[in-house]
C-alpha atoms as a PDB file:
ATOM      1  CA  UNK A   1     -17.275  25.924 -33.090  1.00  0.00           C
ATOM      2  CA  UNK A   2     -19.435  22.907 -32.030  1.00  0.00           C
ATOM      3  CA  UNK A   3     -18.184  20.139 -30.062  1.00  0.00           C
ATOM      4  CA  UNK A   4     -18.977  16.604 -30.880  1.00  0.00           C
ATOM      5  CA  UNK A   5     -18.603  13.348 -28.415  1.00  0.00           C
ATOM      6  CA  UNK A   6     -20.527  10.051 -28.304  1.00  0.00           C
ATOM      7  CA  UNK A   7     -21.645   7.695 -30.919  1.00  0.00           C
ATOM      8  CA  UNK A   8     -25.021   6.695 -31.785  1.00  0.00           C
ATOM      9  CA  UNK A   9     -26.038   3.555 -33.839  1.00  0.00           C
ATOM     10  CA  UNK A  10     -27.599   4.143 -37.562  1.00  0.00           C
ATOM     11  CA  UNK A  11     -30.782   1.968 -38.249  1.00  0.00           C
ATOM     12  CA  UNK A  12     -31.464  -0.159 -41.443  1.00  0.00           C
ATOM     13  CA  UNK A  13     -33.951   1.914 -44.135  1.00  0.00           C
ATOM     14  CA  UNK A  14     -36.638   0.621 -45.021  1.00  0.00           C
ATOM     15  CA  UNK A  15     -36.545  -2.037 -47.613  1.00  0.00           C
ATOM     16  CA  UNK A  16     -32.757  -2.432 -47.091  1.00  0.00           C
ATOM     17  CA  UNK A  17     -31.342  -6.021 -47.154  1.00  0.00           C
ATOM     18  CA  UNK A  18     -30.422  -7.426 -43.848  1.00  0.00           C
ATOM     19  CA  UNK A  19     -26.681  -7.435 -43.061  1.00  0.00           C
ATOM     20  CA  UNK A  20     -24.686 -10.211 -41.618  1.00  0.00           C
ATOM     21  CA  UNK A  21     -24.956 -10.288 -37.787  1.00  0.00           C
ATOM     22  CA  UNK A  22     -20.938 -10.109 -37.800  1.00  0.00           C
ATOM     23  CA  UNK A  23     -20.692  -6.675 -39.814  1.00  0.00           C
ATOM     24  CA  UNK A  24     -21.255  -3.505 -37.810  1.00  0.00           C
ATOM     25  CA  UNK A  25     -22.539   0.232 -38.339  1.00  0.00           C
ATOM     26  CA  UNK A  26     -20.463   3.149 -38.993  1.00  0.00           C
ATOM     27  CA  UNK A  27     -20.416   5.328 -35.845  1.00  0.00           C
ATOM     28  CA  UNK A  28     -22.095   9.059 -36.371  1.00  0.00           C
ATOM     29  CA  UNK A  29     -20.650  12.028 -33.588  1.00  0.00           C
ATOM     30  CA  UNK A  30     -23.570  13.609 -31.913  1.00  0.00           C
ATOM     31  CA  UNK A  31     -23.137  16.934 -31.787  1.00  0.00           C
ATOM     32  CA  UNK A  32     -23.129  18.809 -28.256  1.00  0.00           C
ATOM     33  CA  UNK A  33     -25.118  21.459 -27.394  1.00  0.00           C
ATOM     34  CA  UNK A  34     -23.217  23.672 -25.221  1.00  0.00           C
ATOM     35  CA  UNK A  35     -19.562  24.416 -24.282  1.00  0.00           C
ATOM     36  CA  UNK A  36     -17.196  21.825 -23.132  1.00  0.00           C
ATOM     37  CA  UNK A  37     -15.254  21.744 -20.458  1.00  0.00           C
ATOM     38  CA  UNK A  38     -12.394  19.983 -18.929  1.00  0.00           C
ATOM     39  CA  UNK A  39     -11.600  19.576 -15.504  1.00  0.00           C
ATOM     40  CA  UNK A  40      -8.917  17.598 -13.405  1.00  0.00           C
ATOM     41  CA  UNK A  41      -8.991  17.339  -9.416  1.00  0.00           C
ATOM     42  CA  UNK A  42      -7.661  15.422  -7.253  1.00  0.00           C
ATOM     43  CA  UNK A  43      -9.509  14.520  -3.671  1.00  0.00           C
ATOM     44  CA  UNK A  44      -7.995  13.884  -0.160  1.00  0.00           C
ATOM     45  CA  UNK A  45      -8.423  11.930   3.057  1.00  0.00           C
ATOM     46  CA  UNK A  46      -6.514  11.755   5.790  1.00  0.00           C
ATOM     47  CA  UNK A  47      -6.112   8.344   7.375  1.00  0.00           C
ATOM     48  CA  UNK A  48      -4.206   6.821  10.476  1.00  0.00           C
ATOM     49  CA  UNK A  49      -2.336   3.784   9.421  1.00  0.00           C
ATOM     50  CA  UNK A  50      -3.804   1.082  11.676  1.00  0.00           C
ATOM     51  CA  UNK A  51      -1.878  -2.035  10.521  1.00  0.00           C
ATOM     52  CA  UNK A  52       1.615  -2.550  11.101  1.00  0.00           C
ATOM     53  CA  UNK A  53       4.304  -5.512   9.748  1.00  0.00           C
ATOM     54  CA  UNK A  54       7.298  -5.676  10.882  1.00  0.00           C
ATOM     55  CA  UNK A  55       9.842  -8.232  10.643  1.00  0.00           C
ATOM     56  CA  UNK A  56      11.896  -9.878  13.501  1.00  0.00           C
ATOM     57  CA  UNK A  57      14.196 -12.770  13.893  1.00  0.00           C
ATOM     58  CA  UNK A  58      17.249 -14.636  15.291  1.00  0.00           C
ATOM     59  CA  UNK A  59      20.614 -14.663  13.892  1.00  0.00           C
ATOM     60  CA  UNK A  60      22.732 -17.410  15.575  1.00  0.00           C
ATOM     61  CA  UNK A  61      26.712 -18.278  14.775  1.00  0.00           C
ATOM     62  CA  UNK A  62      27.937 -22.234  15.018  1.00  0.00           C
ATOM     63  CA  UNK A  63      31.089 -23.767  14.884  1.00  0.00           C
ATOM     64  CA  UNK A  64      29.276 -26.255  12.675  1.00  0.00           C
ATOM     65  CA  UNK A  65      26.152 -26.286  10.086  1.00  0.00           C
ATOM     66  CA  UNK A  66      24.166 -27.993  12.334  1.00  0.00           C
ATOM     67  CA  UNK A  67      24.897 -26.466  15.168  1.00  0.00           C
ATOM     68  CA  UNK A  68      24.044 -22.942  13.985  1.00  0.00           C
ATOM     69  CA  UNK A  69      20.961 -24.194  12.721  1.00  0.00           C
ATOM     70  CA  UNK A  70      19.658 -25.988  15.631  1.00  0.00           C
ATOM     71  CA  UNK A  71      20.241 -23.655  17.673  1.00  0.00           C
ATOM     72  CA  UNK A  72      18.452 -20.999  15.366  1.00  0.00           C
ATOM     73  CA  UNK A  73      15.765 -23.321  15.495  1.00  0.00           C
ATOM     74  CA  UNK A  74      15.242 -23.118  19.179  1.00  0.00           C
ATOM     75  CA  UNK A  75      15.746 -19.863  19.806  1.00  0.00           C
ATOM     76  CA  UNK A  76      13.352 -18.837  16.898  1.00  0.00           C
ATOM     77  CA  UNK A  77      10.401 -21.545  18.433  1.00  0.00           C
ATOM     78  CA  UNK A  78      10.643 -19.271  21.816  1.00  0.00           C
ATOM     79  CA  UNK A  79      10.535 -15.968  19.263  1.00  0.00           C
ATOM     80  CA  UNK A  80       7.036 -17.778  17.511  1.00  0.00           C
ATOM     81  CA  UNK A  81       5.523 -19.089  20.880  1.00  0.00           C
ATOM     82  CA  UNK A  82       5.845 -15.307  22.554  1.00  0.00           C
ATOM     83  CA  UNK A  83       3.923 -13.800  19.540  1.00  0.00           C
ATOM     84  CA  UNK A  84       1.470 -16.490  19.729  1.00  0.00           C
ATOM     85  CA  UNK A  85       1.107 -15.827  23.564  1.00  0.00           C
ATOM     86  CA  UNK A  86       0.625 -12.038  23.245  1.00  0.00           C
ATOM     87  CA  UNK A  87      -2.357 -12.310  20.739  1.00  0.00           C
ATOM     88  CA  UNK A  88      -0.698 -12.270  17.141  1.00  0.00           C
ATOM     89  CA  UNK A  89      -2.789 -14.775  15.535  1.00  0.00           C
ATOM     90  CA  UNK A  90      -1.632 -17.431  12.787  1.00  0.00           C
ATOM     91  CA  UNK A  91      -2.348 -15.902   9.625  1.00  0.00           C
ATOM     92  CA  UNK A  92      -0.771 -12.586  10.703  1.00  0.00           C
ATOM     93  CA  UNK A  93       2.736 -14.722  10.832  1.00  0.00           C
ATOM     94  CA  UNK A  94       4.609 -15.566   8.192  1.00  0.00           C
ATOM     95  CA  UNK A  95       8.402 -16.326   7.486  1.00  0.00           C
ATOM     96  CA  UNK A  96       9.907 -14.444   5.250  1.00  0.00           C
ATOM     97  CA  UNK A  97      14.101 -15.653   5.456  1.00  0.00           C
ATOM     98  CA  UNK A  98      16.053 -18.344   6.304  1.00  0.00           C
ATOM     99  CA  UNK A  99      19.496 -18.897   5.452  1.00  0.00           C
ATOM    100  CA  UNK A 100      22.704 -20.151   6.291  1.00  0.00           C
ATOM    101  CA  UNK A 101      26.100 -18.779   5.378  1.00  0.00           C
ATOM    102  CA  UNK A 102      29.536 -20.152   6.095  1.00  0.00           C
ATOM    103  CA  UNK A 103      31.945 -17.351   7.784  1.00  0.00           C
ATOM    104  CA  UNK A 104      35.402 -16.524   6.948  1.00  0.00           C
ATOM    105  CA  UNK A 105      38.708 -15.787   8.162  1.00  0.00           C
ATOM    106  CA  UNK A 106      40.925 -13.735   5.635  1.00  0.00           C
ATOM    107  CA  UNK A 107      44.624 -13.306   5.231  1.00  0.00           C
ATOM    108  CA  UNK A 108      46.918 -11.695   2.724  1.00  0.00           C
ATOM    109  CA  UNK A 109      48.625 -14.458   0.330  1.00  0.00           C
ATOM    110  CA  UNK A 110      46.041 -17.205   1.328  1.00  0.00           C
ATOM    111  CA  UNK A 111      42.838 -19.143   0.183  1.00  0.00           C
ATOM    112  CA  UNK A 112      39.741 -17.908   2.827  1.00  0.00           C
ATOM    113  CA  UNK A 113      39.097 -20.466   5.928  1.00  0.00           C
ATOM    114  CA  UNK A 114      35.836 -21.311   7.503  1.00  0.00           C
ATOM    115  CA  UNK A 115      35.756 -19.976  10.761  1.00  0.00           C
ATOM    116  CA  UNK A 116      32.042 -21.152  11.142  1.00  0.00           C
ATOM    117  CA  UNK A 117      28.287 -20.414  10.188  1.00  0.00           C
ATOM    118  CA  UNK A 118      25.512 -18.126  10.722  1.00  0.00           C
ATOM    119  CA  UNK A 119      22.123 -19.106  10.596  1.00  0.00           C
ATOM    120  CA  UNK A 120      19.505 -16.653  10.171  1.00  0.00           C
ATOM    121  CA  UNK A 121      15.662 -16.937  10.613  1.00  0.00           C
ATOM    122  CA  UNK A 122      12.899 -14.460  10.221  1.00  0.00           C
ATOM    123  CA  UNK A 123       9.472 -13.894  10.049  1.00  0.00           C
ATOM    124  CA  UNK A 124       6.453 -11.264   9.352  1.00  0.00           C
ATOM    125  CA  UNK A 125       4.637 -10.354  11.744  1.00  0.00           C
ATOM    126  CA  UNK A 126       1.678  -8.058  11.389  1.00  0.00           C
ATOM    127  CA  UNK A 127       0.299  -6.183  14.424  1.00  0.00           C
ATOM    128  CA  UNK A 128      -3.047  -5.203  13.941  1.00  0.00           C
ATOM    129  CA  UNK A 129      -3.201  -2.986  16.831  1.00  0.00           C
ATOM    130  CA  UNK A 130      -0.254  -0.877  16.294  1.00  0.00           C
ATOM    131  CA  UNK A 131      -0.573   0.751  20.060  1.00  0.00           C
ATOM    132  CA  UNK A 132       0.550  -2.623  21.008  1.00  0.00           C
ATOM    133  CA  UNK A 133       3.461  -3.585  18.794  1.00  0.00           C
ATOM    134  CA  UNK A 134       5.729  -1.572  20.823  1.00  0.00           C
ATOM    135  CA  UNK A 135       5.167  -4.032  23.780  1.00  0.00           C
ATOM    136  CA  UNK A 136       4.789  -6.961  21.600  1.00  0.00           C
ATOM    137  CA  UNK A 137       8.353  -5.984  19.951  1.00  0.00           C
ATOM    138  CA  UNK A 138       9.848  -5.674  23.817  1.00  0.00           C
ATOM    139  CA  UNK A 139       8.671  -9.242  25.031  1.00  0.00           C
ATOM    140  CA  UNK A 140      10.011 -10.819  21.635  1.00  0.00           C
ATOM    141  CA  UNK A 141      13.406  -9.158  22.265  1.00  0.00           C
ATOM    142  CA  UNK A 142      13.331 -10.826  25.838  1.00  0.00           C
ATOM    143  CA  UNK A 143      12.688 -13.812  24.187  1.00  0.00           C
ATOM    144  CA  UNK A 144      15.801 -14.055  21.846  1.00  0.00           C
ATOM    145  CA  UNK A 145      14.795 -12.611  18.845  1.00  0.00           C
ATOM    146  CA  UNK A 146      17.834  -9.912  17.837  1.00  0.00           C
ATOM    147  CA  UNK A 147      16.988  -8.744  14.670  1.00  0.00           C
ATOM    148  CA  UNK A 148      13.919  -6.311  13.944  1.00  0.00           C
ATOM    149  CA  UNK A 149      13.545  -4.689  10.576  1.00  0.00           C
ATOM    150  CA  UNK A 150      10.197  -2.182  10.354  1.00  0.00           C
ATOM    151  CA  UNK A 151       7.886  -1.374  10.603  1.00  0.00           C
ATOM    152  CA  UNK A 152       5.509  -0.924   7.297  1.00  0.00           C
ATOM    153  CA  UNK A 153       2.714   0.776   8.083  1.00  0.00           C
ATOM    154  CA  UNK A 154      -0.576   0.700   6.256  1.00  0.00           C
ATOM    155  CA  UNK A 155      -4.498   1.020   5.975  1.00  0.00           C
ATOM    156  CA  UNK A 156      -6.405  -2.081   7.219  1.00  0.00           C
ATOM    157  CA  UNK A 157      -9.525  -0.996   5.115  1.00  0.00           C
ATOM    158  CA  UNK A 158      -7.931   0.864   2.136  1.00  0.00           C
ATOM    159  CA  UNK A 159     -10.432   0.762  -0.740  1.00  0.00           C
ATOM    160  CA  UNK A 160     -13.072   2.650   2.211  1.00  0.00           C
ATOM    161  CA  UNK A 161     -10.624   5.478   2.223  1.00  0.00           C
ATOM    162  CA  UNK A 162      -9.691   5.364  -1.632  1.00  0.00           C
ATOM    163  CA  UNK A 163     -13.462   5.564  -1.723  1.00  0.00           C
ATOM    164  CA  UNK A 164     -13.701   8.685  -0.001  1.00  0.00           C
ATOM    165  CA  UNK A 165     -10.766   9.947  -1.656  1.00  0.00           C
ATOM    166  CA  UNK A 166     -12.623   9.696  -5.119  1.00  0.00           C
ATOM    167  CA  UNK A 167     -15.459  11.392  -3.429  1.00  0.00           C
ATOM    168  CA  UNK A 168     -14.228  14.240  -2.634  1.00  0.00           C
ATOM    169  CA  UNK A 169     -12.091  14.482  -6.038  1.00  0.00           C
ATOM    170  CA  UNK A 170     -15.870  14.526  -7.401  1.00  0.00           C
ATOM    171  CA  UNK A 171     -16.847  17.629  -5.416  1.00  0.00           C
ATOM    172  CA  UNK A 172     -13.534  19.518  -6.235  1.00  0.00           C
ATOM    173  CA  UNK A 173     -14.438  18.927  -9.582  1.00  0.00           C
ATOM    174  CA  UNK A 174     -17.575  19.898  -9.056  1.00  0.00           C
ATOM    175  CA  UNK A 175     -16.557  22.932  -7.445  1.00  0.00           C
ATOM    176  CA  UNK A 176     -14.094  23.794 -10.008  1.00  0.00           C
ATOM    177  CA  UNK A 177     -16.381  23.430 -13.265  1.00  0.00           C
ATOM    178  CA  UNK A 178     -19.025  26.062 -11.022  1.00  0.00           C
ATOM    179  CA  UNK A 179     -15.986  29.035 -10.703  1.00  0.00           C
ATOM    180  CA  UNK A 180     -15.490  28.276 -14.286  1.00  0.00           C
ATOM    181  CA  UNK A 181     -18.807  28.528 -15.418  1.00  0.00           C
ATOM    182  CA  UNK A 182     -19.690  31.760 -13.110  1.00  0.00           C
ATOM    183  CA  UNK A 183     -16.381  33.765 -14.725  1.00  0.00           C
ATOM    184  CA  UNK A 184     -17.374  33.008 -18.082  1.00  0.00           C
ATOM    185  CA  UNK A 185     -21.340  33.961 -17.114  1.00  0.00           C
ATOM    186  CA  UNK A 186     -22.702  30.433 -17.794  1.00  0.00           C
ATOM    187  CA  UNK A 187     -24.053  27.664 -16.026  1.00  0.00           C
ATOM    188  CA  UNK A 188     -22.786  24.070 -15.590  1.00  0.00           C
ATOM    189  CA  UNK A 189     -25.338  21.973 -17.476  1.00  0.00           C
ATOM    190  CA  UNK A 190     -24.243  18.177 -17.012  1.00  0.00           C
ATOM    191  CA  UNK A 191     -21.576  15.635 -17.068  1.00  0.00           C
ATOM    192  CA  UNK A 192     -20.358  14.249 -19.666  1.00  0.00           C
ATOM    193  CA  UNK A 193     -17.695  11.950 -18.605  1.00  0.00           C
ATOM    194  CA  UNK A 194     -15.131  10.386 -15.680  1.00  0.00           C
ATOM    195  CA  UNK A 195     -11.935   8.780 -15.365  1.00  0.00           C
ATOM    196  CA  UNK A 196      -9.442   8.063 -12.825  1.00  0.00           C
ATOM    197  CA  UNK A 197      -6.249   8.951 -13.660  1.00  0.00           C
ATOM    198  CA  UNK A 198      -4.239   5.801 -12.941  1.00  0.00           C
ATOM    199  CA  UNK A 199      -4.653   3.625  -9.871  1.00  0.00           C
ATOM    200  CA  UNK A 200      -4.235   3.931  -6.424  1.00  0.00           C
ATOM    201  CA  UNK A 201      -2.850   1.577  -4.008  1.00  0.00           C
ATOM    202  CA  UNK A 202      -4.769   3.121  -0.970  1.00  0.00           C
ATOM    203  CA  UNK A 203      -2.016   5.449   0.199  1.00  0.00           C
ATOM    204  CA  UNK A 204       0.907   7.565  -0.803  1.00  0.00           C
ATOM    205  CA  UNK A 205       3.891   6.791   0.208  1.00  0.00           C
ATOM    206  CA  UNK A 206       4.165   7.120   4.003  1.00  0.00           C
ATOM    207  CA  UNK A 207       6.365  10.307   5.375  1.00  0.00           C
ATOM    208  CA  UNK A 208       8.877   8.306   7.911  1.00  0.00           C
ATOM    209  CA  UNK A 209       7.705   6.565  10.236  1.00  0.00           C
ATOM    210  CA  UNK A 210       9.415   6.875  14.180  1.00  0.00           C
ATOM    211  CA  UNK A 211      10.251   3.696  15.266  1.00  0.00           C
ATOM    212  CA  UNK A 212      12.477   4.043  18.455  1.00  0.00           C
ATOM    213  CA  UNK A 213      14.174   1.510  20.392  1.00  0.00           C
ATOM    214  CA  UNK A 214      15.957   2.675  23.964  1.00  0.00           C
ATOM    215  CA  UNK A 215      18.140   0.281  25.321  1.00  0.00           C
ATOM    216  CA  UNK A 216      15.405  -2.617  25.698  1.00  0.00           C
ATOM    217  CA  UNK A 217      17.775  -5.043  27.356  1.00  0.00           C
ATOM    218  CA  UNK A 218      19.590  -3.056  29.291  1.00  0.00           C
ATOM    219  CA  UNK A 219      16.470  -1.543  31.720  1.00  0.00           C
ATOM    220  CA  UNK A 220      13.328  -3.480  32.846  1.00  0.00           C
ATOM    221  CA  UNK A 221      11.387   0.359  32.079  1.00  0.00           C
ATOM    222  CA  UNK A 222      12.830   1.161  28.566  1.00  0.00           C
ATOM    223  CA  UNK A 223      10.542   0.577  26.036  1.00  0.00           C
ATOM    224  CA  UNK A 224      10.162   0.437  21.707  1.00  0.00           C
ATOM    225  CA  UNK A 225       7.682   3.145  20.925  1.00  0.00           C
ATOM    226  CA  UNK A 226       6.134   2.738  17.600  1.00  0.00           C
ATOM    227  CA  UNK A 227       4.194   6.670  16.098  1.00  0.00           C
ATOM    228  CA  UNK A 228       1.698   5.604  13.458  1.00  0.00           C
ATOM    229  CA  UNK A 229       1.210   9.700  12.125  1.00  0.00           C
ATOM    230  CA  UNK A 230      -1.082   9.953   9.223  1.00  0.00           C
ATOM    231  CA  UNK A 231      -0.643   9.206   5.695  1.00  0.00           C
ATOM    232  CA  UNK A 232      -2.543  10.832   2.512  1.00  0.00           C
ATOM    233  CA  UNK A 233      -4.879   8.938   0.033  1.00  0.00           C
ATOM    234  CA  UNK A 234      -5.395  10.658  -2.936  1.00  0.00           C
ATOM    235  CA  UNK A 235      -7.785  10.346  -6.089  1.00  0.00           C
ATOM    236  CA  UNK A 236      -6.919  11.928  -9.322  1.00  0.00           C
ATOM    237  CA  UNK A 237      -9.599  12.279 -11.527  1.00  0.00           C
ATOM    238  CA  UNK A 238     -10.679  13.558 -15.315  1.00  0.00           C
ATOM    239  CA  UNK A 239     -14.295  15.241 -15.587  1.00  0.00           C
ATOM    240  CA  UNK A 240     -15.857  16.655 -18.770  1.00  0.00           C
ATOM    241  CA  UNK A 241     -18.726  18.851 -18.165  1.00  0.00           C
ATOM    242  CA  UNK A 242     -21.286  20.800 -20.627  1.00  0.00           C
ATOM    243  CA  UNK A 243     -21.604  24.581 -19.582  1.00  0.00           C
ATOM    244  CA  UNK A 244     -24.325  26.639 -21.024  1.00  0.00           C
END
């Protein structure tokens, strides 16, 4: 049984009235000479995060609004100046929470009292030399900040590995359509299409990441270790070849 892909414009005969520029040709399938067939493969790299974002920040308790909050304030402008002294550059900061919440003191049989407020400030931080966040992290505990959440790790280049990722889903594909064509005693004779199969976002989700944290305040020597690993990028794709 033939196959049939493609379309291929039908000219005007000779003599035939012009048709309006709006109105279109039917289609005609174009038959294919040869077998198809249809492969799926998907192609990996193997990538060491190089970018991590964590977040860090200083939660402070007041008798009063404004004292919790000015006190956040001050503690969190030490937290900001010691990442700006260690190298983390402006556009690699970014806050990300602030609140303030009243506390309470509960009792059976009556209405809640406030007993004060907690202020709460955070921000992003993104370490582009992940060998150093560990340190970083250390120094900004020493300089008040007592709340670290992270880290997220990622690719700082991750189309480039995507990129290779699609590559080498080309060669499996490749690869696959040969053993194919050898079993059945044929030959692969061309390609007739490829598509990705969905997007990627430049890595799978991460396995978990180690971050560790011994006792930073309690010894001058303890330190937060942060273990990038490796992550997998994949590329799924669709190829439909002609064998012969």
């Amino acid at each position: 049984m033939r196959n049939w892909v493609g379309v291929v414009m039908v000219g005007v005969a000779a003599g035939t009235p012009m048709l309006a520029a709006a109105q279109t040709m039917a289609p005609v399938a174009v038959p294919i000479d040869g077998t198809v067939l249809e492969v799926s493969a998907t192609g990996r790299v193997v990538r060491a995060p190089d970018v991590a974002t964590i977040r860090a920040g200083v939660v402070t308790q007041g008798a009063t609004a404004a004292g919790a909050i000015q006190d956040n304030a001050a503690r969190m402008a030490q937290v900001i100046a010691s990442l700006k002294s260690a190298g983390i550059a402006t556009r690699d900061l970014s806050t990300s929470n602030v609140s303030l919440a009243p506390q309470y003191r509960y009792a059976d049989n009556q209405p809640p009292v406030v007993t004060g407020y907690q202020a709460t400030n955070s921000v992003s931080v993104k370490f582009r030399d992940v060998a150093r966040s560990g340190t970083v992290l250390d120094a900004l505990v020493k300089a008040g900040a007592n709340q670290i959440d992270g880290p997220s790790l990622s690719l700082s280049q991750p189309d480039a590995a995507l990129d290779a990722a699609r590559a080498d889903a080309v060669k499996r594909a490749q690869a696959r359509a040969a053993l194919y064509a050898q079993a059945a005693g044929m030959r692969v004779d061309r390609i007739l299409s490829i598509n990705e199969a969905g997007e990627n976002d430049g890595g799978n989700p991460q396995p978990p990441v180690m971050f560790r944290v011994r006792a930073m305040a309690a010894q001058d020597s303890a330190s937060t270790t942060v273990l990038p690993g490796e992550t997998d990028v994949t590329a799924t794709i669709n190829v439909r070849f002609v064998l012969k």
